[in-house]
PDB file of N, CA and C in Angstrom:
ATOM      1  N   UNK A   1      10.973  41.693  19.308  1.00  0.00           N
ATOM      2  CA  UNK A   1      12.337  41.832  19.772  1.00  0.00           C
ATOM      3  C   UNK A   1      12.741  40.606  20.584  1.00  0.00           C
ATOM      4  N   UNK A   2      13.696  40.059  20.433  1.00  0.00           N
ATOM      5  CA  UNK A   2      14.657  39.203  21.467  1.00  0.00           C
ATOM      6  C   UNK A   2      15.259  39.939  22.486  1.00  0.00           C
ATOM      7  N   UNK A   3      15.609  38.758  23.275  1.00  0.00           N
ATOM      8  CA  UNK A   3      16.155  39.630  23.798  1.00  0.00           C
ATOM      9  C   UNK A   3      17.381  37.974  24.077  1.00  0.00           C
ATOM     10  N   UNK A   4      18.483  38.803  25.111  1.00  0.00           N
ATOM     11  CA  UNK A   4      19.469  37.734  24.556  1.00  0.00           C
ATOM     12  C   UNK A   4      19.655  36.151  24.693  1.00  0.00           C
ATOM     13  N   UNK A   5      18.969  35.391  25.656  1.00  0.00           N
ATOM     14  CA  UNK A   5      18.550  34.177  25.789  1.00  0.00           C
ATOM     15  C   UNK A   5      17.735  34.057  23.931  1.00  0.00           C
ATOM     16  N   UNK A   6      16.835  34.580  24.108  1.00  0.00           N
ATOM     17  CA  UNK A   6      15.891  34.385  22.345  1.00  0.00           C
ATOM     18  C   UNK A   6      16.878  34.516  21.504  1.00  0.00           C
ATOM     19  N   UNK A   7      17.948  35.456  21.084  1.00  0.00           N
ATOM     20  CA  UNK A   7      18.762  35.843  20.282  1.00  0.00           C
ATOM     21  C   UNK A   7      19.494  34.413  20.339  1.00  0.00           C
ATOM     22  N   UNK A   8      20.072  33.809  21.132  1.00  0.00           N
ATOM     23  CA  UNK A   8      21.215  33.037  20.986  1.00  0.00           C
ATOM     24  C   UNK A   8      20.503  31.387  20.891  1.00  0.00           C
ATOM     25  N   UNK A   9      18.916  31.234  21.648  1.00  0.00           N
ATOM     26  CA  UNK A   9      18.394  30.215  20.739  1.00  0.00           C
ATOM     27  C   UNK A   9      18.368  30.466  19.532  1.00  0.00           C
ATOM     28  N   UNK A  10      17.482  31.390  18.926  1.00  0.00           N
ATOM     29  CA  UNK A  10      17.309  31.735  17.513  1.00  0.00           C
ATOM     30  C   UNK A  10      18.676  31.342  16.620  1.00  0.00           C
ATOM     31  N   UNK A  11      19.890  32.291  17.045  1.00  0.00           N
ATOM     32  CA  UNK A  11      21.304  31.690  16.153  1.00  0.00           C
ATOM     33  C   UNK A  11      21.558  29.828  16.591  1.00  0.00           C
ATOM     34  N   UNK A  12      21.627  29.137  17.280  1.00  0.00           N
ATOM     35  CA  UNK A  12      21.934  28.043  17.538  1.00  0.00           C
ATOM     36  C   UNK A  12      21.115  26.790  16.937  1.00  0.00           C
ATOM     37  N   UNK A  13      19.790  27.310  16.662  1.00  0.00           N
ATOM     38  CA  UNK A  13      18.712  26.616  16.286  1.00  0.00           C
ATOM     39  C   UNK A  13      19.240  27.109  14.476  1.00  0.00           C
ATOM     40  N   UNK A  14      19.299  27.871  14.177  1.00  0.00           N
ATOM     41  CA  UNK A  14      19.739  28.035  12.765  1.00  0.00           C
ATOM     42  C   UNK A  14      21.412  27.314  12.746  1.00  0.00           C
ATOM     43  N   UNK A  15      22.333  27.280  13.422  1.00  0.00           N
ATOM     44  CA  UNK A  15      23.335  26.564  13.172  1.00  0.00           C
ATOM     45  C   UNK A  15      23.327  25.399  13.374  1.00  0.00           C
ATOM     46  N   UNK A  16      22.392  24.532  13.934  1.00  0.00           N
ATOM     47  CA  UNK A  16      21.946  23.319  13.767  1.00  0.00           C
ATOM     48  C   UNK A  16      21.295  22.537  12.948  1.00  0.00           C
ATOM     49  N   UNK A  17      20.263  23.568  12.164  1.00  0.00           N
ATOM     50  CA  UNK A  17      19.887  23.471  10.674  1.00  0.00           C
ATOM     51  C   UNK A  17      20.600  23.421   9.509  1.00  0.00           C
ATOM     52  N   UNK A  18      21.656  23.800  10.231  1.00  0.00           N
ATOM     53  CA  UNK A  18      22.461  24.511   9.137  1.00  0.00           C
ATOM     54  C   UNK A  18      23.613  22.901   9.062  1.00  0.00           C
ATOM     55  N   UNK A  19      24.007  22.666  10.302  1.00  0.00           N
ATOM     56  CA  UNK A  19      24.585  21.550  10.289  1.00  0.00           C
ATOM     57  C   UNK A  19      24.068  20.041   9.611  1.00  0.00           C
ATOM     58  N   UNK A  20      22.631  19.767   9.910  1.00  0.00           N
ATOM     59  CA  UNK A  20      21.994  19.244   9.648  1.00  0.00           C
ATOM     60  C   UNK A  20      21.985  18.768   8.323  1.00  0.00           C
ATOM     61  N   UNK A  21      21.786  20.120   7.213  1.00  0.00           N
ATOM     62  CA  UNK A  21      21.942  19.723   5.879  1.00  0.00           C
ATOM     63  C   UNK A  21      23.145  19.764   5.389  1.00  0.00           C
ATOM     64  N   UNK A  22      24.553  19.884   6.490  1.00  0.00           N
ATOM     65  CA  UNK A  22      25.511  19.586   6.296  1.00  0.00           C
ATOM     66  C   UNK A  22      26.041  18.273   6.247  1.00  0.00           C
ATOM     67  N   UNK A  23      25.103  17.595   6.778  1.00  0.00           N
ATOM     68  CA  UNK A  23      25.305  16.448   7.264  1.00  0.00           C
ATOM     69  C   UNK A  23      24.694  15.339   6.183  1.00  0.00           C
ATOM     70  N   UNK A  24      23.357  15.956   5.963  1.00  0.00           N
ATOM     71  CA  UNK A  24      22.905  15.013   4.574  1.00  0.00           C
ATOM     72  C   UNK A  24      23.534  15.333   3.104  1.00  0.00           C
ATOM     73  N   UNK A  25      24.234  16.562   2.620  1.00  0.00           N
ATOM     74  CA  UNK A  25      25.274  16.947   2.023  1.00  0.00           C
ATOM     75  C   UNK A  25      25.835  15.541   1.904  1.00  0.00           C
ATOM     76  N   UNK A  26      26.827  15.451   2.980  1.00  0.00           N
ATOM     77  CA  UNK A  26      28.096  14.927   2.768  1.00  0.00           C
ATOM     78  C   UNK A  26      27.934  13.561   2.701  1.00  0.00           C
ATOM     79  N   UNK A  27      27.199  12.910   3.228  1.00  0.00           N
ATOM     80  CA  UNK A  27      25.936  11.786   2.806  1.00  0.00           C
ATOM     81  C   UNK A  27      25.737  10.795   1.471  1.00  0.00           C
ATOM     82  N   UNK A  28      25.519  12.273   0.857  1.00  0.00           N
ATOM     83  CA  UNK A  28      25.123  11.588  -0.284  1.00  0.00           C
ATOM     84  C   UNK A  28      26.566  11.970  -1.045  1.00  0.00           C
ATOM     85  N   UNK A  29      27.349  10.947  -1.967  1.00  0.00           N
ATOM     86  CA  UNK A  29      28.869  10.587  -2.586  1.00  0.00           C
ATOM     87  C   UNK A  29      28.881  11.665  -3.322  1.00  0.00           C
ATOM     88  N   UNK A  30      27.679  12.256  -4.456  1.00  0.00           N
ATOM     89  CA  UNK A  30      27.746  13.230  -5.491  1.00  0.00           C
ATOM     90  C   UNK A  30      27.460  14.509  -5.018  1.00  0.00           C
ATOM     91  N   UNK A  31      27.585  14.790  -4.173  1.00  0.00           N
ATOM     92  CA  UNK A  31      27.937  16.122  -3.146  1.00  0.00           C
ATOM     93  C   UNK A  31      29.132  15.836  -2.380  1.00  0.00           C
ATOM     94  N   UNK A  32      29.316  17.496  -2.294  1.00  0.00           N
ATOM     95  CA  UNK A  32      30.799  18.253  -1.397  1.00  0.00           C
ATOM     96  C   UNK A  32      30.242  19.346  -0.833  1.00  0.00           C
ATOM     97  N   UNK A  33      30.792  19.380   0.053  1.00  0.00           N
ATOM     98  CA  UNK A  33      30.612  20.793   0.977  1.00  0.00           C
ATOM     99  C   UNK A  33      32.317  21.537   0.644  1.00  0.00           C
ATOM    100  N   UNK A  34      31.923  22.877   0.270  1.00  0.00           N
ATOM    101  CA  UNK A  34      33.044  23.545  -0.189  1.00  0.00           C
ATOM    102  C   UNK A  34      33.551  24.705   0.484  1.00  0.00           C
ATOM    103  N   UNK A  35      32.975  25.055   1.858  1.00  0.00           N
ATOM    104  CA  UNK A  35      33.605  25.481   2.727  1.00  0.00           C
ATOM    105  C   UNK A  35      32.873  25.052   4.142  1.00  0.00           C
ATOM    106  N   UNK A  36      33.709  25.994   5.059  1.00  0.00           N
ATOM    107  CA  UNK A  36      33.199  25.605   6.669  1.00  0.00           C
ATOM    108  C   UNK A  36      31.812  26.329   6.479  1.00  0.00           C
ATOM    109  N   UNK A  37      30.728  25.515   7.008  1.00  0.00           N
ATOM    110  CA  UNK A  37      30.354  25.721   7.672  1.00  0.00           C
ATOM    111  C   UNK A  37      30.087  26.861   8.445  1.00  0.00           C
ATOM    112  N   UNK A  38      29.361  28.215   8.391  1.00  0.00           N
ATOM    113  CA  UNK A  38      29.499  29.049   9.431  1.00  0.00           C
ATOM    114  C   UNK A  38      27.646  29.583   9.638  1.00  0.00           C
ATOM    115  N   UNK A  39      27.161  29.541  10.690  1.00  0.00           N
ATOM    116  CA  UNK A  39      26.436  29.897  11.128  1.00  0.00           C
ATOM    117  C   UNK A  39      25.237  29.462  10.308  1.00  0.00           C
ATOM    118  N   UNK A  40      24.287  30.148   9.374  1.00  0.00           N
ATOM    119  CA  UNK A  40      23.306  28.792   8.979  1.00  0.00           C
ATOM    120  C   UNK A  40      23.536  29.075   7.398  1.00  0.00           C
ATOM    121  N   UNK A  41      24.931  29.263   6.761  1.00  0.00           N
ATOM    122  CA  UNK A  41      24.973  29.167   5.710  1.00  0.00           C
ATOM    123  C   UNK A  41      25.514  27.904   5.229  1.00  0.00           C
ATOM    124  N   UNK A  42      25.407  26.838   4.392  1.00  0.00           N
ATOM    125  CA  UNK A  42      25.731  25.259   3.673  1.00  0.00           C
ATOM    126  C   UNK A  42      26.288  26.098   2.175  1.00  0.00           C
ATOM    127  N   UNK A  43      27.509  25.933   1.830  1.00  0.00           N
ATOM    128  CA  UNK A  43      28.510  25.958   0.582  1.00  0.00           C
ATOM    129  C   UNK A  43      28.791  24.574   0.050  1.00  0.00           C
ATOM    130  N   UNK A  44      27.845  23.920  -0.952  1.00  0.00           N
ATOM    131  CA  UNK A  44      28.279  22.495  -1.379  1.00  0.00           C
ATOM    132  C   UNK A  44      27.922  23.118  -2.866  1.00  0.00           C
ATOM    133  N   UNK A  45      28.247  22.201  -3.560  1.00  0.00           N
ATOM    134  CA  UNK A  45      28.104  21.843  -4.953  1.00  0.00           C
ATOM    135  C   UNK A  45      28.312  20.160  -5.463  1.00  0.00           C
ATOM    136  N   UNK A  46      27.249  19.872  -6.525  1.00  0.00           N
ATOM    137  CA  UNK A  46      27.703  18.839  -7.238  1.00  0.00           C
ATOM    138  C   UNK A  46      29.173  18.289  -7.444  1.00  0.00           C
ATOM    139  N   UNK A  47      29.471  17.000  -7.388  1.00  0.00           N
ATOM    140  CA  UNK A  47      31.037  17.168  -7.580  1.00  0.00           C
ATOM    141  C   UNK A  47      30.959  16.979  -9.656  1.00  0.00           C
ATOM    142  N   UNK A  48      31.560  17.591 -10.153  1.00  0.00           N
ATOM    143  CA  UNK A  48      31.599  17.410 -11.436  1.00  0.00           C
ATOM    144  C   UNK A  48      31.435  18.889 -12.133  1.00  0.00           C
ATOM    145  N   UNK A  49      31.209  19.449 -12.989  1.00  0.00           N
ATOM    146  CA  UNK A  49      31.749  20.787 -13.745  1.00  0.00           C
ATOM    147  C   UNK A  49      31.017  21.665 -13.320  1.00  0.00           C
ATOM    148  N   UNK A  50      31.100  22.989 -13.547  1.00  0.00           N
ATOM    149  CA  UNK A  50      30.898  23.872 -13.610  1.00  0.00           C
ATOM    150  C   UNK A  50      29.019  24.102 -14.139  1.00  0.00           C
ATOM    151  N   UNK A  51      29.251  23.731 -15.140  1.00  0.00           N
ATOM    152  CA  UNK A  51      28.091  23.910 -16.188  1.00  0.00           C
ATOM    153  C   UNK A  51      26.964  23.035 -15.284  1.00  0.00           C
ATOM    154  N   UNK A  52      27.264  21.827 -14.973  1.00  0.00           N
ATOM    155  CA  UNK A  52      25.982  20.690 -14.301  1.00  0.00           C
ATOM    156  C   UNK A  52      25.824  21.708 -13.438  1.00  0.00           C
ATOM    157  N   UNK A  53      27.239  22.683 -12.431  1.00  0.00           N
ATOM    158  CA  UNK A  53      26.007  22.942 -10.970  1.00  0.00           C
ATOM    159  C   UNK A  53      25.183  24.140 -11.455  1.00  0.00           C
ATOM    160  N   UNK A  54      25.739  25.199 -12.539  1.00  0.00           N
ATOM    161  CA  UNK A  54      25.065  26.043 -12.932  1.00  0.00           C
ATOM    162  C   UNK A  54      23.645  25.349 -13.580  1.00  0.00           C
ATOM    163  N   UNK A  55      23.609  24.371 -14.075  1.00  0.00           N
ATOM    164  CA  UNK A  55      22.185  23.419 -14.679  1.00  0.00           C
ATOM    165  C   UNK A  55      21.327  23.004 -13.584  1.00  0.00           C
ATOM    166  N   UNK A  56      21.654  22.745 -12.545  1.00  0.00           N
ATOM    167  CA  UNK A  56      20.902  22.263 -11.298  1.00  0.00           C
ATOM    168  C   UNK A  56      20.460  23.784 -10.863  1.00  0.00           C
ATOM    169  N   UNK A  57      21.088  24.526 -10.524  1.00  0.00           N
ATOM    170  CA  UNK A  57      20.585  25.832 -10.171  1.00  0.00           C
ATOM    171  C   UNK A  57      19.654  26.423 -10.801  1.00  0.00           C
ATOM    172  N   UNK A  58      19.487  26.434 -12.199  1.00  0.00           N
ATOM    173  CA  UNK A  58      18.576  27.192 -13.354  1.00  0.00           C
ATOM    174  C   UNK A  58      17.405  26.219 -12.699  1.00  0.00           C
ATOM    175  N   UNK A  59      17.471  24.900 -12.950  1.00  0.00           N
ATOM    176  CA  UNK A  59      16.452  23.969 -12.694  1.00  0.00           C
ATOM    177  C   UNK A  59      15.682  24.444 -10.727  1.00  0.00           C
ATOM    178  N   UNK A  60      16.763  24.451 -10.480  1.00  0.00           N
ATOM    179  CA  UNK A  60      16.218  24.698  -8.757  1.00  0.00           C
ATOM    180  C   UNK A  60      14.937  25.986  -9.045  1.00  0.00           C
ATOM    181  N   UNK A  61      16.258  27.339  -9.240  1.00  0.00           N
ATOM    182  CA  UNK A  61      15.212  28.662  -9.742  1.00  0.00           C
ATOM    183  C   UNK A  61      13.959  28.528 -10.271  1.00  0.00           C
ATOM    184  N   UNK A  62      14.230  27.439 -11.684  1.00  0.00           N
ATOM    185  CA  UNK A  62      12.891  27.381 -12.257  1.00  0.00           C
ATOM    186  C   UNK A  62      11.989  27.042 -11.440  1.00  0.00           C
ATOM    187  N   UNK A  63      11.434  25.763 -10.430  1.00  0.00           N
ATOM    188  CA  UNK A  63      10.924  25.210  -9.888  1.00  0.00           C
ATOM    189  C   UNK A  63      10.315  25.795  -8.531  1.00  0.00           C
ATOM    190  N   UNK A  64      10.951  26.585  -8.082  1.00  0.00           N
ATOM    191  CA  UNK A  64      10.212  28.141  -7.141  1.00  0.00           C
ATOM    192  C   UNK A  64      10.070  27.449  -5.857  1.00  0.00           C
ATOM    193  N   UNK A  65      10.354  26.092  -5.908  1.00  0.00           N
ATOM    194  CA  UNK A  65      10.408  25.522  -4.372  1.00  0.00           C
ATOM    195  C   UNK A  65      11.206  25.890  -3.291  1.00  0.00           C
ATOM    196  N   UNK A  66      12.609  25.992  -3.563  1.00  0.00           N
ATOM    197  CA  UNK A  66      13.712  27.000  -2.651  1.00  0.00           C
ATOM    198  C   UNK A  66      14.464  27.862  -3.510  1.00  0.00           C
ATOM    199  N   UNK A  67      14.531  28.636  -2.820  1.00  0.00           N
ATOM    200  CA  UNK A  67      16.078  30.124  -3.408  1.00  0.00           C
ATOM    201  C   UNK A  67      17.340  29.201  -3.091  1.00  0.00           C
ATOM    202  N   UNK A  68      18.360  29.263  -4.073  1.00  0.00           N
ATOM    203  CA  UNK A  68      19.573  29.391  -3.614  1.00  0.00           C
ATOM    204  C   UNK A  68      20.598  30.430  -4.181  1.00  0.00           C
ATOM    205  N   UNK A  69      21.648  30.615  -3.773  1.00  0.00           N
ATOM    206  CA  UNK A  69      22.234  31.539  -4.287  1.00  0.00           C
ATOM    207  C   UNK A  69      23.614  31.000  -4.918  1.00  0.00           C
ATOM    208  N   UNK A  70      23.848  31.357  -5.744  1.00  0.00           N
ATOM    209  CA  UNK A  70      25.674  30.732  -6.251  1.00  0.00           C
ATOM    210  C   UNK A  70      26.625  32.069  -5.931  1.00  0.00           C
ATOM    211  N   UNK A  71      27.770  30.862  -5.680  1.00  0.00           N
ATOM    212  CA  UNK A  71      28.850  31.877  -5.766  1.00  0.00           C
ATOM    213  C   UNK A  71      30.314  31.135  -6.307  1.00  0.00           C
ATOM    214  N   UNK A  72      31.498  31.954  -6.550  1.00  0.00           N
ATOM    215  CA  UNK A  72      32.430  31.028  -7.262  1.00  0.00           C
ATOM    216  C   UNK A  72      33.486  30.877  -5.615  1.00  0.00           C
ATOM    217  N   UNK A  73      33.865  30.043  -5.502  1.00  0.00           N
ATOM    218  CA  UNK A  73      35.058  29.371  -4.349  1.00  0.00           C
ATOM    219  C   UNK A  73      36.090  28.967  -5.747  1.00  0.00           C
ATOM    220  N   UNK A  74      37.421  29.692  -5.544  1.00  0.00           N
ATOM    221  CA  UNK A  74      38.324  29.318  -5.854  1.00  0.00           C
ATOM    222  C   UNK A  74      37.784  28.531  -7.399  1.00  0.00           C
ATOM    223  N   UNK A  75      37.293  29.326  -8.382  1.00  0.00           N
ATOM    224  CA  UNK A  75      36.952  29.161  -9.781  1.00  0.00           C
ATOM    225  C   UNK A  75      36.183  28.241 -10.089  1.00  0.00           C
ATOM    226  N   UNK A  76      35.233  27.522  -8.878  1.00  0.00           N
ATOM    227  CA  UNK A  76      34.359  26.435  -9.233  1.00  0.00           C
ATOM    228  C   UNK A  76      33.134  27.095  -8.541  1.00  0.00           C
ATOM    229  N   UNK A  77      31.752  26.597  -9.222  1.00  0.00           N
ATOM    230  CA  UNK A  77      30.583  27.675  -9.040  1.00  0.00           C
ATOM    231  C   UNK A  77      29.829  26.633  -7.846  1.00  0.00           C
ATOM    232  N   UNK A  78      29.762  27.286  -6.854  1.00  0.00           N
ATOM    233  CA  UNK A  78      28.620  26.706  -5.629  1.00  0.00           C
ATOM    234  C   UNK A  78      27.999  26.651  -5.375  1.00  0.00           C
ATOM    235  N   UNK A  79      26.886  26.288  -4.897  1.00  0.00           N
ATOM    236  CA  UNK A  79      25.221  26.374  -4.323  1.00  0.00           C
ATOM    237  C   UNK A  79      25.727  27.145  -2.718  1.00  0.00           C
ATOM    238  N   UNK A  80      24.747  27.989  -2.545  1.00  0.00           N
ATOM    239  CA  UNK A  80      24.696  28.661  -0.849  1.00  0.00           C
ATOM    240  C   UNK A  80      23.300  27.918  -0.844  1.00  0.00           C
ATOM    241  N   UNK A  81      23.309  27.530   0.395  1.00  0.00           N
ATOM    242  CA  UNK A  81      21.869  27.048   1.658  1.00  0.00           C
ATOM    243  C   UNK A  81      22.077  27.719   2.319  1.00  0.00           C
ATOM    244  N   UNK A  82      21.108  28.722   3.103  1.00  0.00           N
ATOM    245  CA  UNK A  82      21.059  28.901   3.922  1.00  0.00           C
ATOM    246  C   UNK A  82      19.905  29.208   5.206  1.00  0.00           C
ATOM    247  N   UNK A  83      19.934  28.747   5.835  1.00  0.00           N
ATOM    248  CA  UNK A  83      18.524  28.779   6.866  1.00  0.00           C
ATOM    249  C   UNK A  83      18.826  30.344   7.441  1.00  0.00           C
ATOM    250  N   UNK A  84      17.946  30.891   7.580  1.00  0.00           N
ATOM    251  CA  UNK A  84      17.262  32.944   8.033  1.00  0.00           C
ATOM    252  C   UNK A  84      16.341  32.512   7.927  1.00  0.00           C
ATOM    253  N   UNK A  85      15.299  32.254   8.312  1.00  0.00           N
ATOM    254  CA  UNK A  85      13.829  32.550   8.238  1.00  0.00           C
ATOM    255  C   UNK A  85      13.945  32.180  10.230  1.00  0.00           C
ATOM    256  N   UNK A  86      13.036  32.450  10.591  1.00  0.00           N
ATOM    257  CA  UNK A  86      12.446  32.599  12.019  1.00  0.00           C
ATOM    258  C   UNK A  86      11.854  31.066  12.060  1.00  0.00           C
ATOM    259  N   UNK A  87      11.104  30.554  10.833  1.00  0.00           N
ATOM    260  CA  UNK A  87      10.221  29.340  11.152  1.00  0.00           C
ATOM    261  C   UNK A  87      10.307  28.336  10.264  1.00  0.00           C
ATOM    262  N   UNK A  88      11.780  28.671   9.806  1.00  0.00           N
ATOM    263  CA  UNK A  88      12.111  27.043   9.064  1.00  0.00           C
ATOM    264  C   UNK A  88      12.557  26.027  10.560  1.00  0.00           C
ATOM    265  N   UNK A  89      11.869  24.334  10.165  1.00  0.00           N
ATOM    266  CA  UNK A  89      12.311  23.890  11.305  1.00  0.00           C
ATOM    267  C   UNK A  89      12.978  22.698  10.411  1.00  0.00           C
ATOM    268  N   UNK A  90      13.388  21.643  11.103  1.00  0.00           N
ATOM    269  CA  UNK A  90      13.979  20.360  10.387  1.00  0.00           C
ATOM    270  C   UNK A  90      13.469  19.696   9.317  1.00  0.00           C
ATOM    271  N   UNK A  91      11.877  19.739   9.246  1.00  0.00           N
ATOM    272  CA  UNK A  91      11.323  19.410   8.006  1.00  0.00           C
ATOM    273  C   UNK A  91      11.311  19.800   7.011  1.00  0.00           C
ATOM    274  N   UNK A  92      11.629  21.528   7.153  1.00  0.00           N
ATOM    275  CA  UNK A  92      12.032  22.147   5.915  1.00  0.00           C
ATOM    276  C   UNK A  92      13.340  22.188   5.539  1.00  0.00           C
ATOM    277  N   UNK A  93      14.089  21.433   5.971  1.00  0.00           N
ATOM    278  CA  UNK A  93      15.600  21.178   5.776  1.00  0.00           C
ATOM    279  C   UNK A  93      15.474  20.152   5.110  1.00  0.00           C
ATOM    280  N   UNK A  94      14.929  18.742   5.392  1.00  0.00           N
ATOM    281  CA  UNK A  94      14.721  17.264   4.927  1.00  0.00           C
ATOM    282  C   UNK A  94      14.064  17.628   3.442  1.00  0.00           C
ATOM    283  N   UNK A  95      12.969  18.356   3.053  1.00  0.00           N
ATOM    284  CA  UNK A  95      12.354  18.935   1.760  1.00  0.00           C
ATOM    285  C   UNK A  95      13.282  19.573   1.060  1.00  0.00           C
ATOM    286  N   UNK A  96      14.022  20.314   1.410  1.00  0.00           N
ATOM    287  CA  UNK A  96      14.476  21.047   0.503  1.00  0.00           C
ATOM    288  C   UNK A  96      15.887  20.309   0.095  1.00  0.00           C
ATOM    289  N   UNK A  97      16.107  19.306   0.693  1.00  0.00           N
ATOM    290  CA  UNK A  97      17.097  18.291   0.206  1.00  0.00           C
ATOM    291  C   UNK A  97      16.820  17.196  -0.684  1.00  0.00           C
ATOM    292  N   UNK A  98      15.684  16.659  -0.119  1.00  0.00           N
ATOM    293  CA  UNK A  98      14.946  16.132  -1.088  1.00  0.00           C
ATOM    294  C   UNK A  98      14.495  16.301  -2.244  1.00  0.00           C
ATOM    295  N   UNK A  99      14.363  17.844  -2.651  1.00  0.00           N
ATOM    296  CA  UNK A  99      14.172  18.714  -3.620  1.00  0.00           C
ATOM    297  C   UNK A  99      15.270  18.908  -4.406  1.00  0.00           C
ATOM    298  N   UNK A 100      16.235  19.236  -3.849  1.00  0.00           N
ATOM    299  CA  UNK A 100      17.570  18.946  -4.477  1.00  0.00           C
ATOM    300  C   UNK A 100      17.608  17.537  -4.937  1.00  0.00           C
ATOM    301  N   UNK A 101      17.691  16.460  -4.426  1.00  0.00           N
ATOM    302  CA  UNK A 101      18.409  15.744  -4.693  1.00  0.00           C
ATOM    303  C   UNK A 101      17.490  15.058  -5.849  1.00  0.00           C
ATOM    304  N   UNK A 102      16.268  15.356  -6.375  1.00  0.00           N
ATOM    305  CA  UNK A 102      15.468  14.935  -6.624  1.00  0.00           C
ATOM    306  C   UNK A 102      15.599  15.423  -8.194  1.00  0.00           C
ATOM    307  N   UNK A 103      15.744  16.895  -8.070  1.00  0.00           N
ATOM    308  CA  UNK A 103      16.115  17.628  -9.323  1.00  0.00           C
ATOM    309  C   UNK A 103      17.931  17.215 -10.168  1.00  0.00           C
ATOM    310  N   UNK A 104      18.706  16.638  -8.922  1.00  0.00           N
ATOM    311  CA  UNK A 104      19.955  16.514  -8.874  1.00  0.00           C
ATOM    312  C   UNK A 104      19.900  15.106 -10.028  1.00  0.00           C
ATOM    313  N   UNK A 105      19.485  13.674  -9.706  1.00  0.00           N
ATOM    314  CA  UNK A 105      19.085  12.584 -10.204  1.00  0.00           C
ATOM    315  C   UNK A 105      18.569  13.117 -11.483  1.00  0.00           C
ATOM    316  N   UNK A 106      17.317  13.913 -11.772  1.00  0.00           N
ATOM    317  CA  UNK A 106      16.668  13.984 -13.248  1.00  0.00           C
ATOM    318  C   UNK A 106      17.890  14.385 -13.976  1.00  0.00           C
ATOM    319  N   UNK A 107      18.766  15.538 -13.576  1.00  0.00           N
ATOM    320  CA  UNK A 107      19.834  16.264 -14.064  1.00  0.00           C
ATOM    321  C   UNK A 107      20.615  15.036 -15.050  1.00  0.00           C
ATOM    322  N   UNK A 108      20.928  14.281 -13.827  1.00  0.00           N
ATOM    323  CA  UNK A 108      22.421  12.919 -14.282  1.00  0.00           C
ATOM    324  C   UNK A 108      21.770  11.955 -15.243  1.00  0.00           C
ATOM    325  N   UNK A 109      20.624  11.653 -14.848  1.00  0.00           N
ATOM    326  CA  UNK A 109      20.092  10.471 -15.542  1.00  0.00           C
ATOM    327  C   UNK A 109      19.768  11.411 -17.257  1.00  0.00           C
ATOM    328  N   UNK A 110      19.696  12.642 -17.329  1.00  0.00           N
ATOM    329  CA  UNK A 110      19.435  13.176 -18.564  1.00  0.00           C
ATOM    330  C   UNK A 110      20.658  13.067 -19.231  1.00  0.00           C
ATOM    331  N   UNK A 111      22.179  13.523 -18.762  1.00  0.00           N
ATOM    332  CA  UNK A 111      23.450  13.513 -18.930  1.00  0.00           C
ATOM    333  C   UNK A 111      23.514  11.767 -19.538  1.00  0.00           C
ATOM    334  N   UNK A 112      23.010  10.452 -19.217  1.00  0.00           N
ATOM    335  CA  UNK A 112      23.720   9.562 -18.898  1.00  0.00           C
ATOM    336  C   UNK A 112      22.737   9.503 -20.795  1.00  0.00           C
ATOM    337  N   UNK A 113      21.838   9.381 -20.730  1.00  0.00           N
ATOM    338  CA  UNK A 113      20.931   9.187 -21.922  1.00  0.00           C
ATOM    339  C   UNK A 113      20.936  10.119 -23.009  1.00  0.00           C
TER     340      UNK A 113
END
């Protein structure tokens, strides 16, 4: 149990994580963040169709390294991030971007060839 000092590190330390990969998001040109920001959930997607972010996602799933979840914003399909775990810290934010962005590149460079 927390109690409320623990409770309000615990949320602040996740909205800082949360900012964090908001921050390397917007970073990199072929990402968007597609809404605010709220508490330790990240709403970005690829900028480009529908189908690529649904293709990056299948690829993410396949690969069992992180969960993400999609959802549609205003008829375009999104990636959710979001930090909940008790003992994700910044390194597992930097990985799992890296992971993205890593799967993101094989994606384009397959598109370009």
């Amino acid at each position: 149990m927390f109690g409320i000092k623990q409770l309000q590190a615990y949320i602040r330390k996740h909205v800082a994580l949360a900012k964090e990969f908001e921050s390397l998001v917007r970073a990199d040109k072929r990402f968007e963040i597609c809404a605010e920001v709220v508490l330790g959930l990240v709403c970005f997607r690829v900028k480009g169709s529908n189908e690529l972010n649904q293709a990056l996602l299948k690829r993410i799933t396949k690969c069992r390294e992180i969960h993400l979840v999609p959802c549609q914003l205003a008829g375009r399909v999104v990636l959710r991030f979001c930090v909940c775990a008790a003992s994700t810290e910044s390194h597992h934010v930097q990985s799992a971007w890296q992971h993205i962005t890593q799967l993101t590149f094989e994606l384009l460079q397959e598109q370009i060839n």
